[in-house]
Protein backbone atom coordinates (compact mmCIF):
# COMPACT_ATOMS: atom_id res chain seq x y z
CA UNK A 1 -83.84 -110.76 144.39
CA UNK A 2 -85.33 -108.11 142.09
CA UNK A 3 -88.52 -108.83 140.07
CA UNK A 4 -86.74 -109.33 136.79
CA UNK A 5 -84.44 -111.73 137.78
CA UNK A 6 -87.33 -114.03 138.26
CA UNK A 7 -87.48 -114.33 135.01
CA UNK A 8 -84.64 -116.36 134.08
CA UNK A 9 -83.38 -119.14 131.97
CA UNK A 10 -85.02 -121.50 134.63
CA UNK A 11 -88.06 -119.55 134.37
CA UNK A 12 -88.32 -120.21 130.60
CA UNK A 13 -87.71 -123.86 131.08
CA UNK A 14 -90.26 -124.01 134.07
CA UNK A 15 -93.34 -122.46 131.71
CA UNK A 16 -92.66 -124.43 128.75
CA UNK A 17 -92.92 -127.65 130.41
CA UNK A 18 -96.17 -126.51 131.72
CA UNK A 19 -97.08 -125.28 128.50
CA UNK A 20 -96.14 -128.40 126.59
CA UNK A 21 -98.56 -130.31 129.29
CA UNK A 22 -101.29 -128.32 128.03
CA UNK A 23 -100.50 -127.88 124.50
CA UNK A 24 -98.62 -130.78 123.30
CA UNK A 25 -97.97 -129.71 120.34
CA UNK A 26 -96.42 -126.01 121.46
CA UNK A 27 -93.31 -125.48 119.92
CA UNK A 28 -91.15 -126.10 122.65
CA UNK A 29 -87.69 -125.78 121.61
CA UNK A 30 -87.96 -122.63 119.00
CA UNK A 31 -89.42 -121.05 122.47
CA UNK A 32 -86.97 -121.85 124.90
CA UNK A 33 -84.29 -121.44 121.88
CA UNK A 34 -85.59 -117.75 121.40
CA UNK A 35 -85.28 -117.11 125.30
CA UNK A 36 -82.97 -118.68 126.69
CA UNK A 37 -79.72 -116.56 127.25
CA UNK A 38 -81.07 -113.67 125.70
CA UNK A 39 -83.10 -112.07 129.29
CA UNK A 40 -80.26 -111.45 131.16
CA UNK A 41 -79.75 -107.75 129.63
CA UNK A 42 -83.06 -106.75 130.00
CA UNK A 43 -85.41 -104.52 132.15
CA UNK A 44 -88.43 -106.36 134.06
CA UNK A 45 -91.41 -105.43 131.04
CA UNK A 46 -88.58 -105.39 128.31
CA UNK A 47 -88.57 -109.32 129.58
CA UNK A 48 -92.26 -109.94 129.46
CA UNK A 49 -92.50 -108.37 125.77
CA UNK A 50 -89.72 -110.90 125.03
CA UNK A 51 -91.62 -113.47 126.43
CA UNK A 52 -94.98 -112.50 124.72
CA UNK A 53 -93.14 -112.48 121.59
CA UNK A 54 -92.21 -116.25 121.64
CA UNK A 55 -95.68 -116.95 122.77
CA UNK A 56 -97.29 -115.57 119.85
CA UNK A 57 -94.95 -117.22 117.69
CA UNK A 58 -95.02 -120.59 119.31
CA UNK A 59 -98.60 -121.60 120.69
CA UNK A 60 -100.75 -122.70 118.48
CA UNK A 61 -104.37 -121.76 117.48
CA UNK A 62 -106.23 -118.68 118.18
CA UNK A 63 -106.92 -116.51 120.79
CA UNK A 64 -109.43 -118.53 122.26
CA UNK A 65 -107.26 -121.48 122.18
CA UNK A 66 -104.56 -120.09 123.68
CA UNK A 67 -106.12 -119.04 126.70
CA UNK A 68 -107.72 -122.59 127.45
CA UNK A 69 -104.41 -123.36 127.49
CA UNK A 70 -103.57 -120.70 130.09
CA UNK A 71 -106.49 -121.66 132.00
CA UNK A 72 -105.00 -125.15 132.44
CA UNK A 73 -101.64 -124.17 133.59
CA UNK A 74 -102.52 -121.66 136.48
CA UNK A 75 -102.67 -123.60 139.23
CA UNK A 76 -104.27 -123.34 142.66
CA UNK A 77 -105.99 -120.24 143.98
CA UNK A 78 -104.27 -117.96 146.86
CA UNK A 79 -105.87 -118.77 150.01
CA UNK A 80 -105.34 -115.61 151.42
CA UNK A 81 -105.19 -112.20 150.48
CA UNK A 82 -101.38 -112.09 150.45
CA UNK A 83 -99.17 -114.13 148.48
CA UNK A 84 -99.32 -112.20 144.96
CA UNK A 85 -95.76 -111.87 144.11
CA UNK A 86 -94.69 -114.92 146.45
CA UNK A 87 -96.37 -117.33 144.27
CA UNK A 88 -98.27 -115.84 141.86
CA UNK A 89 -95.49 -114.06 140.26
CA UNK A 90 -94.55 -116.88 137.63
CA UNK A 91 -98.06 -115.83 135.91
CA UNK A 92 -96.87 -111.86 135.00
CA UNK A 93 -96.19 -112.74 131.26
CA UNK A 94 -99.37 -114.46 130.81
CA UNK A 95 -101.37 -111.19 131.92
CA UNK A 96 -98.91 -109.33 129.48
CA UNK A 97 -100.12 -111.63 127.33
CA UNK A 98 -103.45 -111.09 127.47
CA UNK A 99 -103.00 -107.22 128.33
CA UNK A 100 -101.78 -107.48 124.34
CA UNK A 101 -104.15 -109.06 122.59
CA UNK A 102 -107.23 -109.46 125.34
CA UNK A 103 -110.18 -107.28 123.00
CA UNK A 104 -109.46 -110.38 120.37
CA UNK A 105 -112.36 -111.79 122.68
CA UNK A 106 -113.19 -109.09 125.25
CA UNK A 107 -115.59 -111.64 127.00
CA UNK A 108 -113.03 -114.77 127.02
CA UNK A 109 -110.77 -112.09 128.32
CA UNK A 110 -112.69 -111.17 130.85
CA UNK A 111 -113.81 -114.52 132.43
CA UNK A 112 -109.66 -115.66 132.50
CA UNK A 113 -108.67 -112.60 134.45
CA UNK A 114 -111.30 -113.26 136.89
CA UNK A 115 -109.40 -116.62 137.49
CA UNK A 116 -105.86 -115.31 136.74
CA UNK A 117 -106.39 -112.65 139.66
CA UNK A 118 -107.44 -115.19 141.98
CA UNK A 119 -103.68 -116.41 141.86
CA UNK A 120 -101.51 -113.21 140.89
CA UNK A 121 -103.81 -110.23 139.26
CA UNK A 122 -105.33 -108.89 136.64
CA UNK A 123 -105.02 -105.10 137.34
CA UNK A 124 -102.77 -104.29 134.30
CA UNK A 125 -104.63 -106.99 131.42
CA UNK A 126 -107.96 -105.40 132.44
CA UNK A 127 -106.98 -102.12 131.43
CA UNK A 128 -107.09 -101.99 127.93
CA UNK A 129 -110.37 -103.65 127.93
CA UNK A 130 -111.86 -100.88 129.96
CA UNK A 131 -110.30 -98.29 127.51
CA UNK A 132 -112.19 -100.36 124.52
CA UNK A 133 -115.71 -101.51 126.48
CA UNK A 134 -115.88 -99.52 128.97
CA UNK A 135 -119.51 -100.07 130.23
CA UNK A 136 -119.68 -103.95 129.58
CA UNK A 137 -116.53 -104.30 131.62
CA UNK A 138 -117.63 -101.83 134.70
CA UNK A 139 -120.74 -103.54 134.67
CA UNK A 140 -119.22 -107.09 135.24
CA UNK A 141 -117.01 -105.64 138.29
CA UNK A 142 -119.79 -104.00 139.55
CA UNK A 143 -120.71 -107.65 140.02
CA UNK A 144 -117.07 -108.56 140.83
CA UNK A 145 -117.39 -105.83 143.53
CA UNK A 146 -120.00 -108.60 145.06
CA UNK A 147 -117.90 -111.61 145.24
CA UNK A 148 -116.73 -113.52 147.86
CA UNK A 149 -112.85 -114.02 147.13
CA UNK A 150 -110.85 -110.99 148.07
CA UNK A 151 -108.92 -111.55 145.27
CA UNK A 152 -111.72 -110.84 142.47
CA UNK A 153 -113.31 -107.81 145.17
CA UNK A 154 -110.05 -106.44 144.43
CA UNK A 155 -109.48 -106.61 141.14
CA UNK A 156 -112.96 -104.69 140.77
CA UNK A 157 -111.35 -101.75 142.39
CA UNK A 158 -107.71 -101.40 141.26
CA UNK A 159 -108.38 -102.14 137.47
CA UNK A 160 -110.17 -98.88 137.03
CA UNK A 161 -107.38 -96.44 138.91
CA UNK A 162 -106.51 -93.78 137.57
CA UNK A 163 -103.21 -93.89 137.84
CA UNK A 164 -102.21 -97.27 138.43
CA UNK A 165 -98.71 -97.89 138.87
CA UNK A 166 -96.57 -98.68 135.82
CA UNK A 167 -99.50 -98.37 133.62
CA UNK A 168 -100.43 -95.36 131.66
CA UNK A 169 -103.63 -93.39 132.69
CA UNK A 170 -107.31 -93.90 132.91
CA UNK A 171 -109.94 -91.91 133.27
CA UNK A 172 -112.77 -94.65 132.98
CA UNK A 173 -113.35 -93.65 136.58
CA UNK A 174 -114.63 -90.03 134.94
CA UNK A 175 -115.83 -91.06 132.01
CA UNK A 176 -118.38 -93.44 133.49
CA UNK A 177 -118.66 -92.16 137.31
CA UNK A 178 -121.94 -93.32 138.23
CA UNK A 179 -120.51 -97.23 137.39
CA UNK A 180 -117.35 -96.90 139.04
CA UNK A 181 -119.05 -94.82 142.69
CA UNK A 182 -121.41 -97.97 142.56
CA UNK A 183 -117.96 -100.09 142.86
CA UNK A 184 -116.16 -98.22 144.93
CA UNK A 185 -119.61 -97.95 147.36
CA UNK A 186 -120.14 -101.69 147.44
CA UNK A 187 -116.48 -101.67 148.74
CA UNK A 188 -116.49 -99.27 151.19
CA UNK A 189 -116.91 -101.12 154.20
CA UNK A 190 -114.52 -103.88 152.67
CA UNK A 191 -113.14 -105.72 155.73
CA UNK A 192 -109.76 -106.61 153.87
CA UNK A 193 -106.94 -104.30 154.41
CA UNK A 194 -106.22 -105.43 150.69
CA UNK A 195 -109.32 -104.21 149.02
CA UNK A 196 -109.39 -101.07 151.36
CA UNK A 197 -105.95 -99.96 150.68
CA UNK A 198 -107.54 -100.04 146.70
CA UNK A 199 -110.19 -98.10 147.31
CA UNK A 200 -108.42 -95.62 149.59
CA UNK A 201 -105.87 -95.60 146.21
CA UNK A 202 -108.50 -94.67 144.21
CA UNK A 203 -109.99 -91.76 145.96
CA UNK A 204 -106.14 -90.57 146.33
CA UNK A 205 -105.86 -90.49 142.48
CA UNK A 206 -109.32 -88.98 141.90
CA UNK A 207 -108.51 -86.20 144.25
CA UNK A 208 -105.36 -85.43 141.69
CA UNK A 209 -108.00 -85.57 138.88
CA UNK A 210 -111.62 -84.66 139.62
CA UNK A 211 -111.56 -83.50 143.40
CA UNK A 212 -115.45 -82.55 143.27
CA UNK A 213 -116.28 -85.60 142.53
CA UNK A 214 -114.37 -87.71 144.90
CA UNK A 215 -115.73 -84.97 147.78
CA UNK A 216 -119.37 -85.94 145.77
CA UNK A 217 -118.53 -89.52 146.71
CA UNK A 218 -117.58 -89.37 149.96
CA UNK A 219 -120.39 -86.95 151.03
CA UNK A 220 -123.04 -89.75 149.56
CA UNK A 221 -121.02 -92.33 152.24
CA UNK A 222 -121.71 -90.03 154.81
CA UNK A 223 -125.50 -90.46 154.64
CA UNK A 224 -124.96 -93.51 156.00
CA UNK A 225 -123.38 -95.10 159.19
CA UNK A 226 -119.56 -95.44 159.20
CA UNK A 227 -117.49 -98.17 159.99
CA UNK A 228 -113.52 -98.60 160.60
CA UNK A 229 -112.74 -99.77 157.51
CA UNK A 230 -114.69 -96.83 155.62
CA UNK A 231 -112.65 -94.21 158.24
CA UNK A 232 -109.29 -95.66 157.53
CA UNK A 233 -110.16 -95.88 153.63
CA UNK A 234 -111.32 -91.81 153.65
CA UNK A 235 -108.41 -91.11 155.17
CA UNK A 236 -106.09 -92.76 153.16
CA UNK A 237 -108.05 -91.74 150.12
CA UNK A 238 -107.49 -87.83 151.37
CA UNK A 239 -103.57 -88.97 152.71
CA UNK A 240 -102.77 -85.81 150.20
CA UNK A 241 -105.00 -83.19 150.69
CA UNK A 242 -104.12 -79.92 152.97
């Protein structure tokens, strides 16, 4: 099954009973009236805009609101570092969501994506709130960079790629280097595959942008002992370079 068909008719039916549990009076029926039957000829992010749409138009409240009522619909945490798109997946629209309007309240924002990634992720909904605060937000994944669940160590990382998959560009990575080395250092010796394939990602892109300065990096590392994961990460980071 491809991503977008996911996001069906059942789909639709599925989330507003889940939203009408936490909000009881969400508009239910204009919701599932504006969706239903009208996904099928759409693209996988033409379907979450459609979906964020009807959100806006049916929850009720404001921002602030609306994410306690996201909070109370998400479910239990991945136990593992896998599992993202096989049961996470569902959550997609609400990131879109909050990748739309999340610098309402930059710091509600940024506490619900540190439990929205802990069951699909928050990689795309961080982004714009990097772009708007950068420091305040690279400062909280510094401490993110810290944290026990994989999930949240990873988020840390992939949020501030340069060129993140299906997401335009960002240079926050530049723009505030010493932040973003201190992240990518605290990960460096990650010993989940997960969060080293990120960090390896990273290096790749900022060898496309700013070569200097991931060589800079990965010189500082090399002051230090080594370890496997920090090997495999270089190398993966420099997969591209001649």
């Amino acid at each position: 099954m491809k991503h977008k068909d996911h996001y069906n008719d059942q789909y639709i039916l599925d989330l507003s009973e889940k939203l009408s549990r936490a909000q009881p009076d969400f508009n239910r029926e204009n919701f599932t009236s504006e969706l239903i039957g009208n996904l099928e000829d759409k693209e996988l992010f033409a379907r979450f805009d459609f979906i964020v749409d009807a959100l806006e138009k049916n929850l009720k409240g404001e921002y602030e609101e609306r994410i306690h009522v996201f909070q109370q619909i998400l479910g239990p945490e991945l136990e593992q570092a896998t599992g993202m798109f096989s049961f996470g997946w569902w959550l997609w629209p609400i990131g879109r969501y909050v990748e739309r309007h999340g610098n309402e309240d930059w710091k509600v924002s940024l506490a619900f994506l540190k439990e929205l990634t802990k069951r699909f992720t928050g990689e795309y909904a961080i982004r714009p709130l990097l772009k708007e605060h950068p420091k305040e937000i690279m400062d909280e994944l510094i401490l993110w960079s810290k944290e026990d669940n994989v999930h949240v160590r990873r988020l840390a990382c992939e949020g501030v790629r340069i060129r993140l998959p299906w997401s335009e560009k960002l240079y926050v990575a530049i723009d505030e280097f010493a932040r973003y080395s201190e992240i990518l250092t605290n990960l460096k010796d990650d010993p989940e595959k997960f969060v080293q394939k990120s960090v390896g990602n990273n290096l790749n892109d900022l060898y496309k942008d700013a070569p200097e300065k991931a060589d800079q990096l990965i010189n500082e590392w090399r002051k230090t002992p080594s370890s496997k994961a920090q090997e495999w990460i270089i190398k993966h980071g420099r997969r591209n370079q001649k």
